[in-house]
N, C-alpha and C. Protein backbone atom coordinates (compact mmCIF):
# COMPACT_ATOMS: atom_id res chain seq x y z
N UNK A 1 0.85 -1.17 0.00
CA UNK A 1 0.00 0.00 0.00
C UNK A 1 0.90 1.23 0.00
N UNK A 2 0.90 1.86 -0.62
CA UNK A 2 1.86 3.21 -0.91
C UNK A 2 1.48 4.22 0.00
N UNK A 3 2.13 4.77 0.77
CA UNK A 3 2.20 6.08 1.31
C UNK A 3 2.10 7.42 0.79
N UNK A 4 1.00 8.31 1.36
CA UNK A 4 0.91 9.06 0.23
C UNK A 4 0.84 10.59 1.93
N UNK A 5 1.32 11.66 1.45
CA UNK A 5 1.69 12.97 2.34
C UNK A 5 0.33 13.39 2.38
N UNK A 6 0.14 13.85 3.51
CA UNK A 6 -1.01 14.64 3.85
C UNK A 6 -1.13 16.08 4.76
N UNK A 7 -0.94 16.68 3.91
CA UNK A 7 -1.05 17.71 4.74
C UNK A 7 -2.28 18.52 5.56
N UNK A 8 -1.62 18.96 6.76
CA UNK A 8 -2.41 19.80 7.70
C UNK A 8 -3.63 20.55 7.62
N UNK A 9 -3.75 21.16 6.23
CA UNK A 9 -5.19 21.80 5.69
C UNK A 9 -5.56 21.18 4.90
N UNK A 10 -5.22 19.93 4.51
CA UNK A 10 -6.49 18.62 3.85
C UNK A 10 -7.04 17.93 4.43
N UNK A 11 -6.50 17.58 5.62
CA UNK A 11 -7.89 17.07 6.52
C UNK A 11 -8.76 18.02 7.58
N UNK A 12 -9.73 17.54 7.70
CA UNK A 12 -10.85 18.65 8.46
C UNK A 12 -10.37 18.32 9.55
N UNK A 13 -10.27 19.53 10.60
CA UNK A 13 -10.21 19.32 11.90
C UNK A 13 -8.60 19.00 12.73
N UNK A 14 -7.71 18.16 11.79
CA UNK A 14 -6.54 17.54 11.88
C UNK A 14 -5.70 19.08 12.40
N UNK A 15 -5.05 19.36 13.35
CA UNK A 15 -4.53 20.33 13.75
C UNK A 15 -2.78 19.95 13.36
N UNK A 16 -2.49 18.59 13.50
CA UNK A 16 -1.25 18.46 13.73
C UNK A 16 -1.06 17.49 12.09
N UNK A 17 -1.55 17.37 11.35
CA UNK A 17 -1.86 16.70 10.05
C UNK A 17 -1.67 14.93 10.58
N UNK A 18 -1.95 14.52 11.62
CA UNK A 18 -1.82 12.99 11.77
C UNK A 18 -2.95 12.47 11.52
N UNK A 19 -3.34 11.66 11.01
CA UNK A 19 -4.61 11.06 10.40
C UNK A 19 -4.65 9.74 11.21
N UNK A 20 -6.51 9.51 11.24
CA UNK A 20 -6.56 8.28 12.41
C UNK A 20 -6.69 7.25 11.45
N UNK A 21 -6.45 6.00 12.16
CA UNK A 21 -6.35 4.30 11.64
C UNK A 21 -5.31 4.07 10.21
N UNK A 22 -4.63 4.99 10.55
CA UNK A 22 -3.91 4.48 9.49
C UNK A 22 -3.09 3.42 9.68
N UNK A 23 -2.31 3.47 11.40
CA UNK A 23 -1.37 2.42 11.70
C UNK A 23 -2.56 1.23 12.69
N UNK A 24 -1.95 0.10 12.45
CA UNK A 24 -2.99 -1.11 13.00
C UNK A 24 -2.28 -1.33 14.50
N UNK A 25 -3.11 -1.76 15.30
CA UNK A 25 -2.78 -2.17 16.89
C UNK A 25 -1.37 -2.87 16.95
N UNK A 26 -0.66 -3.70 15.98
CA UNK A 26 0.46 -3.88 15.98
C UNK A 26 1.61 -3.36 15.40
N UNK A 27 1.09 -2.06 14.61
CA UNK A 27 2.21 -1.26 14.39
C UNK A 27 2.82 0.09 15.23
N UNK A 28 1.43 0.01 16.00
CA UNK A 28 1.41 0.76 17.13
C UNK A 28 2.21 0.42 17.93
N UNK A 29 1.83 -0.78 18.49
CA UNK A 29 3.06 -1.65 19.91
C UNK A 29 4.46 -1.86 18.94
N UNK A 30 4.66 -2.24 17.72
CA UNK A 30 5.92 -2.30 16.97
C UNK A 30 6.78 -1.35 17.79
N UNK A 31 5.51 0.48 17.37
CA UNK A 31 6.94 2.03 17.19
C UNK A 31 7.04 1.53 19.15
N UNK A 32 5.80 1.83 20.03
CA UNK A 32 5.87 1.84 21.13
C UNK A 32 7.17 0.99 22.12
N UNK A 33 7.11 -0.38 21.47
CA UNK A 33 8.27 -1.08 21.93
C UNK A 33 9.97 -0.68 21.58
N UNK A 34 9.74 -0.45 20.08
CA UNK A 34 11.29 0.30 19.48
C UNK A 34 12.20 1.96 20.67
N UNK A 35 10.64 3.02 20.95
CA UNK A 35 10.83 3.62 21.37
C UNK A 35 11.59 3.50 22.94
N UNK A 36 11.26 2.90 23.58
CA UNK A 36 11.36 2.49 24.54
C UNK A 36 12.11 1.46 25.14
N UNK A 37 12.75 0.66 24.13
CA UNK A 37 14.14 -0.49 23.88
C UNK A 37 15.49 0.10 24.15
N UNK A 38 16.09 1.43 24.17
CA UNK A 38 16.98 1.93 24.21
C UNK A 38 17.08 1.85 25.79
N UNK A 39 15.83 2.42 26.41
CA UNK A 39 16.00 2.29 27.70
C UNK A 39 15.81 1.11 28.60
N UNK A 40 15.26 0.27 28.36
CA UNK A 40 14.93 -0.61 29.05
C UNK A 40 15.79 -1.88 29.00
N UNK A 41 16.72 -1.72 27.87
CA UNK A 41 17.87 -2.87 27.88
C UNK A 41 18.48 -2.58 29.06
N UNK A 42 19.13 -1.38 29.10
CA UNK A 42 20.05 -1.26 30.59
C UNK A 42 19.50 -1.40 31.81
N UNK A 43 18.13 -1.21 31.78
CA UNK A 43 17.49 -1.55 32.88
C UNK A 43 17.15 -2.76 33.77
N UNK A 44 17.04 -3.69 31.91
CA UNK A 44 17.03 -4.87 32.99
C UNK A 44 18.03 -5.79 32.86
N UNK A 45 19.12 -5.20 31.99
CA UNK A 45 20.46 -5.80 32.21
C UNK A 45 21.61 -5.90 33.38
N UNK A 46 21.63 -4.45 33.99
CA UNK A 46 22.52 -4.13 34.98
C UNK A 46 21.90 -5.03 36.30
N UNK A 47 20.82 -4.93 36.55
CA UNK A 47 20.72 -6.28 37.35
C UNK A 47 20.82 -7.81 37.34
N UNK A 48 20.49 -7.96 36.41
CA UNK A 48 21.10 -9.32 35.43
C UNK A 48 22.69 -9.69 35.69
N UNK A 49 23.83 -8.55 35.39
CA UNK A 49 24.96 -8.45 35.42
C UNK A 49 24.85 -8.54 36.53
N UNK A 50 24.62 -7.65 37.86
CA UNK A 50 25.01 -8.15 39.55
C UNK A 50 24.59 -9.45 39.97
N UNK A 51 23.55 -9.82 39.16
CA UNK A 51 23.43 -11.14 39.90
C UNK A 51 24.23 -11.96 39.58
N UNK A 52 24.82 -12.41 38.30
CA UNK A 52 25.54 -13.28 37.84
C UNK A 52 27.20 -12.98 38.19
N UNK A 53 27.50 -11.53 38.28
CA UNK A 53 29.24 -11.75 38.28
C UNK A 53 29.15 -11.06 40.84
N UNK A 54 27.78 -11.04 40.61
CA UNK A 54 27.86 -10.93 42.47
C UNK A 54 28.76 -9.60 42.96
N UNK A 55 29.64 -9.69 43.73
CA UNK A 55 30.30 -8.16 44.44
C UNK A 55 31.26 -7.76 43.59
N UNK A 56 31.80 -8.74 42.28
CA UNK A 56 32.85 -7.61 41.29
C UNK A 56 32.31 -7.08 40.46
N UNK A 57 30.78 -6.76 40.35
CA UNK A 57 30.14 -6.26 39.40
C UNK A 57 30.26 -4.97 39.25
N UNK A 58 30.35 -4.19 40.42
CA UNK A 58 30.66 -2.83 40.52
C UNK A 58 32.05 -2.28 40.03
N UNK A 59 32.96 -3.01 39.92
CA UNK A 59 34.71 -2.80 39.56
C UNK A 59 33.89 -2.98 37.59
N UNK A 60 33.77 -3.65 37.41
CA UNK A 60 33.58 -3.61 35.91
C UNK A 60 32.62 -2.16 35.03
N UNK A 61 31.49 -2.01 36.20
CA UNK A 61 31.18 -1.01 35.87
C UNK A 61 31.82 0.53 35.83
N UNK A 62 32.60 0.59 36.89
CA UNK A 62 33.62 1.39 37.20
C UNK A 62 34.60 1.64 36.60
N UNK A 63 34.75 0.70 36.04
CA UNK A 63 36.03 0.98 34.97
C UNK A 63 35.68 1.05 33.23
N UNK A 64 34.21 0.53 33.26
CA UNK A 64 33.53 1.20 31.86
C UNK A 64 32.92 2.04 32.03
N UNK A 65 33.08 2.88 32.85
CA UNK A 65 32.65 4.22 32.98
C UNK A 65 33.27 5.42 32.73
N UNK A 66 34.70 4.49 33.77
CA UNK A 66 35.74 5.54 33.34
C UNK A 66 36.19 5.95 31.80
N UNK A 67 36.45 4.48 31.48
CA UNK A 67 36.63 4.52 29.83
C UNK A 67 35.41 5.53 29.01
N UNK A 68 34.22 5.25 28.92
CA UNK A 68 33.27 6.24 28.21
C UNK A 68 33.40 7.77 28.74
N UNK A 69 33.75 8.03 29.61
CA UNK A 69 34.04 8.82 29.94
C UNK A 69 35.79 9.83 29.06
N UNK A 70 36.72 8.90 29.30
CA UNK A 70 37.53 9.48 28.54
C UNK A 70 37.88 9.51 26.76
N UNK A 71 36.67 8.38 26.49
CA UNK A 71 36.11 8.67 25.00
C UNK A 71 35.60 10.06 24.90
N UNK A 72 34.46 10.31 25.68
CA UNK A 72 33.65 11.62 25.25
C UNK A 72 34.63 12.70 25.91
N UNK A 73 35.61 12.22 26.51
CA UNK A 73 36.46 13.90 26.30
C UNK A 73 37.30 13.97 25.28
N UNK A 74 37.78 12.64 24.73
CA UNK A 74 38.17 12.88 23.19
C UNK A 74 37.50 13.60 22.23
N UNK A 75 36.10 12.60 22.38
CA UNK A 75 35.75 13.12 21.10
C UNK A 75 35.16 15.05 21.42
N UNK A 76 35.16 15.34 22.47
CA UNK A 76 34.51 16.34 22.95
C UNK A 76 35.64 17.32 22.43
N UNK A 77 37.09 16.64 22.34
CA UNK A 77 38.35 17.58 22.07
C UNK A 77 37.88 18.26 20.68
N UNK A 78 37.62 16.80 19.59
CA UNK A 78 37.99 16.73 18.51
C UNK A 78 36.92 17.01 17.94
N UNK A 79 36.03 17.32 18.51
CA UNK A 79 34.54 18.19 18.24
C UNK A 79 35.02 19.72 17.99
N UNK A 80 36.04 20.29 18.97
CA UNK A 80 36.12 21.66 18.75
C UNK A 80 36.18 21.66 17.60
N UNK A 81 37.44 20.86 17.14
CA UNK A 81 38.23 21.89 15.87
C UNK A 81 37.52 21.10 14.21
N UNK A 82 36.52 20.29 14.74
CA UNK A 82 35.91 20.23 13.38
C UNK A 82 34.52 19.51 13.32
N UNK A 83 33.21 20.61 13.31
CA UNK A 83 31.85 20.04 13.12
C UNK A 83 31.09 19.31 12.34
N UNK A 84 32.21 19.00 11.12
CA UNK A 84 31.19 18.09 10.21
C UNK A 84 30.62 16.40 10.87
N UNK A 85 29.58 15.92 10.17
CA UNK A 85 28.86 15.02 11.08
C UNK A 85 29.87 14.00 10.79
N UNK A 86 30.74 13.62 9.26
CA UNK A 86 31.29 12.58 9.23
C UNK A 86 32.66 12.50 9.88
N UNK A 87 32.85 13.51 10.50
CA UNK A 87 34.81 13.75 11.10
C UNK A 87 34.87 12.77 11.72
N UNK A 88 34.23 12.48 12.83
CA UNK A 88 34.47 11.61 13.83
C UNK A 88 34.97 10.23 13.43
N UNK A 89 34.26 9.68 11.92
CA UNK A 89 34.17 8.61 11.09
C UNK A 89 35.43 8.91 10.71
N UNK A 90 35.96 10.28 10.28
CA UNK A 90 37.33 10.17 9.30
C UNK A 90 38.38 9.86 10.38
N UNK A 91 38.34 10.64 10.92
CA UNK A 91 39.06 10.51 11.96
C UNK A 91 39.70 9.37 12.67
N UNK A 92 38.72 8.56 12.80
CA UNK A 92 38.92 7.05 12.97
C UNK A 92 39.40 6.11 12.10
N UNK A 93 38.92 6.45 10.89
CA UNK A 93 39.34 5.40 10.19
C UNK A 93 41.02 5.93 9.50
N UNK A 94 41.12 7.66 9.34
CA UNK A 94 42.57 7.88 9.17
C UNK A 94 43.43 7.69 10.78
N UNK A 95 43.33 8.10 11.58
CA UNK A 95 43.65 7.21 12.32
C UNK A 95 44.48 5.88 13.24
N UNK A 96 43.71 5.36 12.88
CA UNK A 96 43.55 3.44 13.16
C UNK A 96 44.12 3.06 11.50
N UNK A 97 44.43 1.49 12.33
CA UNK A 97 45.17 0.55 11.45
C UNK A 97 43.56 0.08 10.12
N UNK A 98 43.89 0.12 9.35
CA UNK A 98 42.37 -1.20 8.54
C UNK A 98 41.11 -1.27 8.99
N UNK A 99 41.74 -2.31 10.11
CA UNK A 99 40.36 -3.03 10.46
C UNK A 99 40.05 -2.58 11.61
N UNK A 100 41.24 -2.10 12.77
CA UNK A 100 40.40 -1.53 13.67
C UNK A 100 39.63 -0.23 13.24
N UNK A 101 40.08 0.41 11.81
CA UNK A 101 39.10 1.64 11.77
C UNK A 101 37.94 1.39 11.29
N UNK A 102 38.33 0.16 10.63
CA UNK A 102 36.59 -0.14 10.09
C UNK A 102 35.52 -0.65 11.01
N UNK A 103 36.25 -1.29 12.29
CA UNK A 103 35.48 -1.60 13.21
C UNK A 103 35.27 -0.71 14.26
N UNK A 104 35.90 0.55 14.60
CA UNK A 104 35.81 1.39 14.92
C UNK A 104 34.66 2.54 14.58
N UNK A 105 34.75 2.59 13.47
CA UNK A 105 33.63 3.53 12.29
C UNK A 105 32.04 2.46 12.45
């Protein structure tokens, strides 16, 4: 079924141009679950992780913290001196050896 644009003063009443029944009860829960997956992995992972690795769970977290942490002051450096969206990508892959830049990127 093709998608077709609708704008805001073609439907009556439509203030925000969203039109009803277009998406079905399961494409609804589809976006609803997608939206909401970003957060809820860590949520019910980090307890997952204490239960299974017990009192060194906190040292692991601690030290991938630190690490993300001194990523985003890298990249926070290398943000000054150049805003294009793909730098970060060049950057990495000029860089790094091959494959770590490709796995890097």
């Amino acid at each position: 079924m093709p998608l077709e644009l609708v704008q805001p003063d073609q439907v009556p009443g439509a203030a925000s141009g969203l039109r009803r029944g277009i998406l079905s009860p399961m494409e609804v829960l589809s976006q609803s679950v997608s939206a909401i997956a970003p957060t809820t992995s860590p949520a019910l992972t980090v307890p997952l992780i204490f239960q299974q690795a017990g009192n060194g769970a906190w040292l692991s977290y601690l030290i991938a913290g630190i690490a993300m942490l001194l990523m985003a002051f890298c990249i926070a450096r290398f943000a000054r001196g150049s805003a294009s969206p793909g730098s970060l990508y060049q950057f990495a892959t000029d860089s790094l050896p091959p494959a770590a830049g490709a796995a890097a990127a």
